[in-house]
Protein backbone atom coordinates (compact mmCIF):
# COMPACT_ATOMS: atom_id res chain seq x y z
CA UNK A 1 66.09 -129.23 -75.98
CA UNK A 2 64.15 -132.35 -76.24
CA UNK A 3 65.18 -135.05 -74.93
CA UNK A 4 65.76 -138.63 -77.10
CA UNK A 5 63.10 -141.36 -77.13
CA UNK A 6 62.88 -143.88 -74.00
CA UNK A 7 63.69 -147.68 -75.61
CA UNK A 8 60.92 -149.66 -74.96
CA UNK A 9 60.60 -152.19 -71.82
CA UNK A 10 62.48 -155.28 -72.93
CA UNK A 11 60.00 -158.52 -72.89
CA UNK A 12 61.90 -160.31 -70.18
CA UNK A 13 61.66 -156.98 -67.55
CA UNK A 14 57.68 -156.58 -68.61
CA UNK A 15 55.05 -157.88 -65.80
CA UNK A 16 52.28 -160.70 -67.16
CA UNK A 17 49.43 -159.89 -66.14
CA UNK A 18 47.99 -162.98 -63.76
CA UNK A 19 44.15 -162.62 -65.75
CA UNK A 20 44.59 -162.18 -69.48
CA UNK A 21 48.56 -163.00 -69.45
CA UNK A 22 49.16 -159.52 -71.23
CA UNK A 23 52.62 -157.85 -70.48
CA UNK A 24 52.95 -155.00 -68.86
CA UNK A 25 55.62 -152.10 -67.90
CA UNK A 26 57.01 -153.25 -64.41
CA UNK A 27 55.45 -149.86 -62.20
CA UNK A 28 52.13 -150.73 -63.68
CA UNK A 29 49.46 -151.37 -61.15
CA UNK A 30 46.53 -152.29 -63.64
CA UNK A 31 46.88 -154.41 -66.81
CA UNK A 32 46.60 -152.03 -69.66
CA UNK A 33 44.57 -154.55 -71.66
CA UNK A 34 42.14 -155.57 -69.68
CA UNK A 35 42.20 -153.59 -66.21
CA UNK A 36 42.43 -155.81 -63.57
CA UNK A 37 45.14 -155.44 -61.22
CA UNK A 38 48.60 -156.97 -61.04
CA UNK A 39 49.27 -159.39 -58.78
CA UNK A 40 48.11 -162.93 -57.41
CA UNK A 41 46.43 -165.21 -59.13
CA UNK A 42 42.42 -164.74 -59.54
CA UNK A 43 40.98 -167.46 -57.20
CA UNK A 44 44.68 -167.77 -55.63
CA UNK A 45 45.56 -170.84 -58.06
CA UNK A 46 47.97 -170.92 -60.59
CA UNK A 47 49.18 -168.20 -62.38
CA UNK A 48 47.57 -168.12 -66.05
CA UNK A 49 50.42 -166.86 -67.53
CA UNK A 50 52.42 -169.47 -66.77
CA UNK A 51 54.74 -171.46 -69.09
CA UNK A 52 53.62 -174.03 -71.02
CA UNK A 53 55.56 -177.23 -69.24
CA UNK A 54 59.25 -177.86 -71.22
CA UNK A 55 58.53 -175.33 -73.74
CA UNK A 56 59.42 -171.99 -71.88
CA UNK A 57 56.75 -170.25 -73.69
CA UNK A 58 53.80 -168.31 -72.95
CA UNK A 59 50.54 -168.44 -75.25
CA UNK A 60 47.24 -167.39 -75.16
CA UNK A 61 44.86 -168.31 -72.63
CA UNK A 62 42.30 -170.84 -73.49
CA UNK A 63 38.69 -169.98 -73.72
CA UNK A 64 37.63 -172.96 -71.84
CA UNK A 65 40.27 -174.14 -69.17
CA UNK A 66 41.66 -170.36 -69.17
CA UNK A 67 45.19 -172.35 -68.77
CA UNK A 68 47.86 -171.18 -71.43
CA UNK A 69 49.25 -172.82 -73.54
CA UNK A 70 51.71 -173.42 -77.29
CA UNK A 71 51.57 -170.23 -79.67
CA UNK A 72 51.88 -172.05 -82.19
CA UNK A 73 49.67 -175.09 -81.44
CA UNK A 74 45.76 -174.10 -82.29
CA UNK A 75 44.11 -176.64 -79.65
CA UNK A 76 44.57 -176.25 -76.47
CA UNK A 77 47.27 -178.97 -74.90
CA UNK A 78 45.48 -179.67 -71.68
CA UNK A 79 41.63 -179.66 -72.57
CA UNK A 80 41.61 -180.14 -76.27
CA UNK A 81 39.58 -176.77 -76.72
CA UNK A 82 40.56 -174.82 -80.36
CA UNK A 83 42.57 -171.70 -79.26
CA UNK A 84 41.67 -168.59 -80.36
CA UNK A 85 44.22 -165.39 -79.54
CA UNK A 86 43.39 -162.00 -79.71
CA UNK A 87 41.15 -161.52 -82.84
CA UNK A 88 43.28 -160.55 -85.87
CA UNK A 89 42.19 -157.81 -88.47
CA UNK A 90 41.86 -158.89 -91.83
CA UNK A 91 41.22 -157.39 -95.53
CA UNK A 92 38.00 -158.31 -97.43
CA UNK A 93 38.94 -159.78 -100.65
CA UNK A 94 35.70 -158.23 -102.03
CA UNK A 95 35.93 -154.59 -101.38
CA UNK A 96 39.08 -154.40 -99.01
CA UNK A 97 36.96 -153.39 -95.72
CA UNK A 98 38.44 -154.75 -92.21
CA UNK A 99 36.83 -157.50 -90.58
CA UNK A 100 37.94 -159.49 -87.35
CA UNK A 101 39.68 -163.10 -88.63
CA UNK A 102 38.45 -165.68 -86.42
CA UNK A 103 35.49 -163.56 -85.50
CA UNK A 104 33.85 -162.66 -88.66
CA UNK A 105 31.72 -164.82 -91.01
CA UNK A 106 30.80 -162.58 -93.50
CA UNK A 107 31.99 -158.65 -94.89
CA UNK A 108 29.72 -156.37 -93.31
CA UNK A 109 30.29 -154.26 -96.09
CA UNK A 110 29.64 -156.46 -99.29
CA UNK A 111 28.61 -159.49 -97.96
CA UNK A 112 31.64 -161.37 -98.81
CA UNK A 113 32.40 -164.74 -96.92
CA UNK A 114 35.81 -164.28 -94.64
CA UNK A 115 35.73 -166.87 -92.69
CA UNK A 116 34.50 -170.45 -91.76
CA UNK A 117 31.80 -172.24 -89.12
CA UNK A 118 33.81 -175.97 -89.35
CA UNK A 119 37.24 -177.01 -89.07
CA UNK A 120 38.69 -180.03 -91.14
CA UNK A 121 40.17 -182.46 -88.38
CA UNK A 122 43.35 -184.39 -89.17
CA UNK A 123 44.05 -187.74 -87.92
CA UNK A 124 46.64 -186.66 -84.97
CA UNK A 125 43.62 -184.33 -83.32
CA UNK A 126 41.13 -187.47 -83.99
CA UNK A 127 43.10 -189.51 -81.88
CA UNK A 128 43.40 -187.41 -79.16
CA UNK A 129 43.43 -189.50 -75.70
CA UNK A 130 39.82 -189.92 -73.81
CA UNK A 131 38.97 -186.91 -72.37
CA UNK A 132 40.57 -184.78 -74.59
CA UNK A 133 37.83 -183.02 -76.68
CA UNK A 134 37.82 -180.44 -80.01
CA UNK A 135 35.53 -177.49 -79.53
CA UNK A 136 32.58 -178.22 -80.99
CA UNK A 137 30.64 -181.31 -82.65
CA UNK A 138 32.61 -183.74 -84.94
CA UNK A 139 31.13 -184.89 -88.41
CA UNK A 140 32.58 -187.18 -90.60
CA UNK A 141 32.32 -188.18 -94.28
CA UNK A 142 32.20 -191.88 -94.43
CA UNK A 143 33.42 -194.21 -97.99
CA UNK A 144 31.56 -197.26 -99.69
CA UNK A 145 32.84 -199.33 -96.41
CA UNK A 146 31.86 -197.17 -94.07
CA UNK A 147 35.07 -195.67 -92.65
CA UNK A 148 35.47 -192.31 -92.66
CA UNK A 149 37.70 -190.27 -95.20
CA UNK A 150 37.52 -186.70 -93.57
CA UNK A 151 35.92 -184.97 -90.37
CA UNK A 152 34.53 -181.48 -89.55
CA UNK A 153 34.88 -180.20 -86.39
CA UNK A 154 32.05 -177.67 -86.09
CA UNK A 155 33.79 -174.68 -84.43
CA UNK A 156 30.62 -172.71 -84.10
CA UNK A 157 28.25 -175.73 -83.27
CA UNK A 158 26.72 -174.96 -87.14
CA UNK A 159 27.41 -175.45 -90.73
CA UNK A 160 25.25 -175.68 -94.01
CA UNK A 161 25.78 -178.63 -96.51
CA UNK A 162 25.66 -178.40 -100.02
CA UNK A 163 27.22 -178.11 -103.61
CA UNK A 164 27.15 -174.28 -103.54
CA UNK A 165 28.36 -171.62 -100.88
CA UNK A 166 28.04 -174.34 -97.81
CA UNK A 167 30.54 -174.56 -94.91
CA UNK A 168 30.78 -178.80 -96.28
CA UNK A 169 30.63 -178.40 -99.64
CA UNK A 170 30.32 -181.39 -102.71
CA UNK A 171 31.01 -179.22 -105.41
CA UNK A 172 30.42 -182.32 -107.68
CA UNK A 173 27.69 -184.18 -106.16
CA UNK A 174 24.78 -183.35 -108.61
CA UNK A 175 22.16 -185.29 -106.22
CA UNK A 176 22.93 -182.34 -103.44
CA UNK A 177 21.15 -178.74 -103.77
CA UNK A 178 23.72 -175.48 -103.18
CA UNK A 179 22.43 -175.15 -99.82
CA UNK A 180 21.02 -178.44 -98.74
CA UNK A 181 20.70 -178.74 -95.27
CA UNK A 182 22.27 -177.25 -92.16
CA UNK A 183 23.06 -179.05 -88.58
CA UNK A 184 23.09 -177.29 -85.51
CA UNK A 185 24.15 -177.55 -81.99
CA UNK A 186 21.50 -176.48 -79.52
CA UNK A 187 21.43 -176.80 -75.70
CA UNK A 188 23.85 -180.08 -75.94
CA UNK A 189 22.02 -181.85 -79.11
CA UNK A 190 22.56 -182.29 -82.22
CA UNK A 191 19.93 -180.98 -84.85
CA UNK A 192 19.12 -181.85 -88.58
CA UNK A 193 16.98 -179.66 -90.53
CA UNK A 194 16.59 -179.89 -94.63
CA UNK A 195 16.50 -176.75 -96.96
CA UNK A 196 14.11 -177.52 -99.04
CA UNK A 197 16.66 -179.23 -101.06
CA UNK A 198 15.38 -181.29 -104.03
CA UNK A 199 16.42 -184.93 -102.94
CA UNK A 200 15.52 -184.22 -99.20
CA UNK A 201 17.75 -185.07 -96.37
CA UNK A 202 17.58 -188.53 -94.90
CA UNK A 203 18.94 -190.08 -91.50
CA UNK A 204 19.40 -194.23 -90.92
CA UNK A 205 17.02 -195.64 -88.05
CA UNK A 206 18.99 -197.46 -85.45
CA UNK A 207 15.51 -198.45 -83.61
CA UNK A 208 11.89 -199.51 -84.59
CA UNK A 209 10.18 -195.66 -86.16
CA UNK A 210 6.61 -195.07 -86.00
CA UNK A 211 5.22 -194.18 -89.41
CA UNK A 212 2.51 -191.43 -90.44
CA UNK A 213 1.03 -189.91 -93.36
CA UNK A 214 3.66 -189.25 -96.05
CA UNK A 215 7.01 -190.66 -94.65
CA UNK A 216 9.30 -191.29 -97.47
CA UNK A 217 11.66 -194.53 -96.50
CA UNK A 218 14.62 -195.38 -98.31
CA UNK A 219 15.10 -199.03 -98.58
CA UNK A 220 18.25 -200.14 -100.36
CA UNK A 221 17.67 -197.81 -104.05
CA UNK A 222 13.54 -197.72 -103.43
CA UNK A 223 12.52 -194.95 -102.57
CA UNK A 224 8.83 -196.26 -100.79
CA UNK A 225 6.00 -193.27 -99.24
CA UNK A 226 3.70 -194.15 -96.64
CA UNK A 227 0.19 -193.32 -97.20
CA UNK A 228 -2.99 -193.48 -95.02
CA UNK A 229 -6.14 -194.28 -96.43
CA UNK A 230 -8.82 -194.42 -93.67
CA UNK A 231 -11.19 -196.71 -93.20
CA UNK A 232 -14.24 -197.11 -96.02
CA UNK A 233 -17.82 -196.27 -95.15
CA UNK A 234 -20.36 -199.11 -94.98
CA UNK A 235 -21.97 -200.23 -98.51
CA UNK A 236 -25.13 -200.08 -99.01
CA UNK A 237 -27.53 -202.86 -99.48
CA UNK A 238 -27.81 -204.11 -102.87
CA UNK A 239 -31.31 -204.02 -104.14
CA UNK A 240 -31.86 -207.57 -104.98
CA UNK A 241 -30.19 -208.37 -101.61
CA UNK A 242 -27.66 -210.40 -103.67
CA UNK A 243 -23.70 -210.50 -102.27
CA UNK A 244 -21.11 -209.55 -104.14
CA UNK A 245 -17.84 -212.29 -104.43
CA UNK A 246 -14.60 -210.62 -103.35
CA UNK A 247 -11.76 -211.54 -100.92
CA UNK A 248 -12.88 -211.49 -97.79
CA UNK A 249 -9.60 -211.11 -95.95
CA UNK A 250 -8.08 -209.32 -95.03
CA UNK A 251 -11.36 -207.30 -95.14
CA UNK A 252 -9.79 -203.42 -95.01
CA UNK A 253 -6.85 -201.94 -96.15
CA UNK A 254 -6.15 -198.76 -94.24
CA UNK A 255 -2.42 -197.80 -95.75
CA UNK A 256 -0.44 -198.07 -98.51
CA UNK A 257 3.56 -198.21 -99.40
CA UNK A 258 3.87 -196.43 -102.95
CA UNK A 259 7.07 -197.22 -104.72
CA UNK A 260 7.97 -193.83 -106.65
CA UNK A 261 9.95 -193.26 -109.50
CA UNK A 262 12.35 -190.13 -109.94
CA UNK A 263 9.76 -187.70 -111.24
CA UNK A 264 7.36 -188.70 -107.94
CA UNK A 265 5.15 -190.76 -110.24
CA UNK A 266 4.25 -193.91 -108.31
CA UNK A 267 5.05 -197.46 -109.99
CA UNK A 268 4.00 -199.99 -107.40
CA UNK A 269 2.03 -200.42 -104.18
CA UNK A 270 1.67 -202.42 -101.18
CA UNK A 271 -1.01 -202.25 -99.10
CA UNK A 272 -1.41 -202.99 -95.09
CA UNK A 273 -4.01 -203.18 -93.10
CA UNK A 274 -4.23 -204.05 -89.15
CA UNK A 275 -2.55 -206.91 -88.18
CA UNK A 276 -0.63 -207.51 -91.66
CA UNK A 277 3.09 -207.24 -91.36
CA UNK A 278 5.02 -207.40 -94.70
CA UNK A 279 9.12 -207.73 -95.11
CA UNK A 280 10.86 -205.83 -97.88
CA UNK A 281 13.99 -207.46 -99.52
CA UNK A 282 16.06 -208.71 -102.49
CA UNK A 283 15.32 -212.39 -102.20
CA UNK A 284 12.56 -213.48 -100.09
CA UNK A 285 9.66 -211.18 -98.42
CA UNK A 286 5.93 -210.18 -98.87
CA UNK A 287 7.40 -207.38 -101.12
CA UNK A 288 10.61 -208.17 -103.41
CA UNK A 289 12.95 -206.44 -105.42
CA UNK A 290 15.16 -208.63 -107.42
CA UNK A 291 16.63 -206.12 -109.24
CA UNK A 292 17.79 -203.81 -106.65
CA UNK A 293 21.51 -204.73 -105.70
CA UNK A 294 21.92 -202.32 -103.37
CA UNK A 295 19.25 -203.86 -100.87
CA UNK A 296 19.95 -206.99 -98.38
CA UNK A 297 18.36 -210.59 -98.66
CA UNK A 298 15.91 -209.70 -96.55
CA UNK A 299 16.38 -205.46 -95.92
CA UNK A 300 13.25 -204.51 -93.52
CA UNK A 301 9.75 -205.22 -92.19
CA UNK A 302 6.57 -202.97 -91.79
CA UNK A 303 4.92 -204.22 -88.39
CA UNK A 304 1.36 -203.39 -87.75
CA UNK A 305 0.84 -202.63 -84.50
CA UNK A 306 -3.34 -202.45 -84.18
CA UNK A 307 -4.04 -199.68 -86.67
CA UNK A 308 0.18 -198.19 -86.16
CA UNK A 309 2.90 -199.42 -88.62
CA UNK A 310 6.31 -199.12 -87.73
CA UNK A 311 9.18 -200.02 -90.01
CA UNK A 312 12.04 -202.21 -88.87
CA UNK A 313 15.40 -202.40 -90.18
CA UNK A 314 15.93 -206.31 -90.30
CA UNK A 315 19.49 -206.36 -90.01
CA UNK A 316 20.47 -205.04 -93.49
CA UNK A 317 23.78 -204.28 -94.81
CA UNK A 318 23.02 -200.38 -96.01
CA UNK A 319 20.12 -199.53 -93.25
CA UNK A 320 16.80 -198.27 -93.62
CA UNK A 321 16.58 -194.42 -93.94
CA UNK A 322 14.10 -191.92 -93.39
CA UNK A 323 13.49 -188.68 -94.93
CA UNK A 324 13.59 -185.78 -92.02
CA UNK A 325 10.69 -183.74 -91.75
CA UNK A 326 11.48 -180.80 -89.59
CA UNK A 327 14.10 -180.97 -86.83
CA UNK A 328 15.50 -184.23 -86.22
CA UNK A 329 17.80 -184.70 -83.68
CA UNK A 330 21.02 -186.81 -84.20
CA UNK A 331 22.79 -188.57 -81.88
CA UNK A 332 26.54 -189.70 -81.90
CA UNK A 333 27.11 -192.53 -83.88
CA UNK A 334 24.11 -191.77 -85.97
CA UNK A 335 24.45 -192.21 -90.10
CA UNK A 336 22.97 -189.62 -92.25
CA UNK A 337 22.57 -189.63 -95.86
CA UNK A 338 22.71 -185.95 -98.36
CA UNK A 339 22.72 -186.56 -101.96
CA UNK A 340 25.48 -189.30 -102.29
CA UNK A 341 27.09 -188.93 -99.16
CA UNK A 342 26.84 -190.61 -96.01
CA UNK A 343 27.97 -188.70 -92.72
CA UNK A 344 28.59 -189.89 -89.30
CA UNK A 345 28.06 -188.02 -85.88
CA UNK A 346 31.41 -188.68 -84.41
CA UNK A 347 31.09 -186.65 -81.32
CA UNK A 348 28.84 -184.49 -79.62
C-alpha cells in the first residue's frame, strides 16, 4: 500500500538561503540551488535575503550590491543597478527554439533577434538622486533646442545605431545607413566607431582639434575637407633671367579647405598656408557663407600654428563637428551627430 503524497513545505516554514536568498526545506544543510551552506551571513553582515524595508518582501539579489530588493521593481532600490532574476526561458518567434530572456541576444538556432543591448529610460529613473546610478552608459536623443526627448540606458555597455536592425533605431531617417555606427563601453570609456555608413558619423569639438590630411568638418550645413598639399619644389631659372609678376605673399600655400557638394564633387576652396588664420561664418570672416542659415555670425576659425592648423569652434550656436575616423572616444556631456540626429552622452 502506498502511501499518499507529502504536501509541499509551505513558503513561510522554508529556510532562505543567506547567499543566493533561495528557499529551502527546513532540515536542509546546503542550499539546493547553489550549494553553499545554511546559516550566517557570508562575511558575517547582513543577511541577503532580507526584506526589502516596509515592503515585507523578498526579491532577487542584485548583481552589484548583492542586497535584495522589490520583485517587482527592475532597478535595484539601494544602488540603482538594473535587476536581473534568475534567467527566464523563452520561445523564439522564428522557429520556436528556447533561449534564456534576459540572457540571449540572438536564436542560436535561426538567428532570430530575442532580446535587446539598451534600455529606454523614463523620466522617474533619470532623476534618480546623486549617487544612484543605471547599469550601464546613458545616451540621449536630443530636439532642435537641445533637450533631450528620450534616453538609452546601455544595459550591455553596447548598441548599434541605424535605420535597419540596430538596438537605436530611426526607421525614418533616410540620412542614417541600417547599421550605422555602434558605441561601446570599454575599460570605463566610452567609444565611437562608424560602419562604413554613407553620411559618416560625426562628434562636436568642445576644445581646439588638430587637423590632418582628409578631415571632413562640418560647419553649420558645409560640409569643408582638409587637404595637405606640401610644399612646391624650387623653379627653375628662366632662361632670359627675366621674373615672373605674381603675388608675392603669402609666398606658399601648403593646405587647402574644399567645400564639397553631396556627390563629393568639390565647389569651393580656401587655401592656408603658415601663419594664415582664416574664420568661417555667415556674416563676417575670411571665408563666408551668406546663404547658410544654419551657421552662426561668425561659426569657427582655422589657426595655423607654424605648418599645424587646428580648427576652433568660435562660440557658435550649432558647434563645429568632426567626422570620426576610427575609434573616438566620447566623454559625458559630449554631442554627437548620425544622420539627422544629435545624441548626448548623459552618463558614463
Amino acid at each position: 500500500m502506498t502511501s499518499p503524497p507529502s504536501s509541499p513545505t509551505p513558503a513561510s516554514a522554508r529556510t532562505l538561503c543567506s547567499y543566493c536568498g533561495q528557499g529551502n526545506d527546513p532540515g536542509a544543510r546546503f542550499c539546493g540551488d547553489c550549494g553553499k551552506p545554511l546559516g550566517a551571513a557570508p562575511g558575517g553582515g547582513d543577511s541577503l535575503a532580507s526584506t526589502v524595508p516596509g515592503g515585507g518582501k523578498t526579491g532577487p539579489a542584485c548583481r552589484k550590491c548583492g542586497r535584495h530588493t522589490d520583485p517587482t521593481a527592475p532597478f535595484c532600490a539601494h544602488c540603482g543597478t538594473k535587476v536581473v532574476d534568475k534567467l527566464e526561458e523563452g520561445s523564439c518567434p522564428g522557429c520556436g527554439a528556447k533561449y534564456a530572456k534576459g540572457s540571449d541576444l540572438f536564436c542560436a538556432k535561426c538567428g532570430y533577434r530575442v532580446g535587446e543591448r539598451v534600455s529606454l529610460v523614463t523620466k522617474a529613473q533619470s532623476a534618480l538622486v546623486p549617487g544612484m546610478r543605471l547599469s550601464g552608459p546613458r545616451i540621449a536623443i536630443l530636439d532642435e533646442r537641445g533637450e533631450p526627448t528620450k534616453q538609452f540606458a546601455l544595459d550591455r555597455g553596447e548598441a548599434v545605431v541605424g535605420r535597419g536592425e540596430a538596438d537605436i533605431r530611426f526607421e525614418f531617417d533616410v540620412y542614417l545607413s541600417p547599421l550605422h555606427a555602434r558605441v561601446d563601453l570599454r575599460e570605463g570609456s566610452l567609444w565611437l566607431r562608424d560602419l562604413g555608413s554613407r553620411n559618416g558619423s560625426w562628434v562636436f569639438i568642445d576644445e581646439p582639434t588638430k587637423l590632418i590630411d582628409g578631415d571632413l568638418i562640418l560647419i553649420g550645413s558645409q560640409m569643408l575637407q582638409f587637404r595637405r598639399l606640401g610644399y612646391p619644389g624650387p623653379h627653375p631659372p628662366e632662361a632670359d633671367s627675366t621674373r615672373r609678376m605674381g603675388s608675392v605673399t603669402p609666398p606658399v600655400d601648403v593646405a587647402v579647405l574644399e567645400q564639397l557638394r553631396a556627390d563629393g564633387s568639390v565647389r569651393d576652396c580656401f587655401h592656408l598656408s603658415p601663419g594664415r588664420s582664416a574664420m568661417i561664418g555667415r556674416e563676417t570672416g575670411d571665408w563666408i557663407f551668406p546663404y547658410d542659415q544654419t551657421m552662426s555670425g561668425r561659426h569657427a576659425e582655422i589657426v595655423s600654428e607654424d605648418i599645424e592648423f587646428f580648427v576652433h569652434d568660435a562660440g557658435s550656436r550649432n558647434g563645429v563637428a568632426m567626422a570620426v575616423r576610427g575609434d573616438r572616444e566620447l566623454k559625458k556631456g559630449q554631442r554627437f551627430l548620425m544622420g539627422d540626429q544629435i545624441l548626448r552622452v548623459e552618463d558614463v
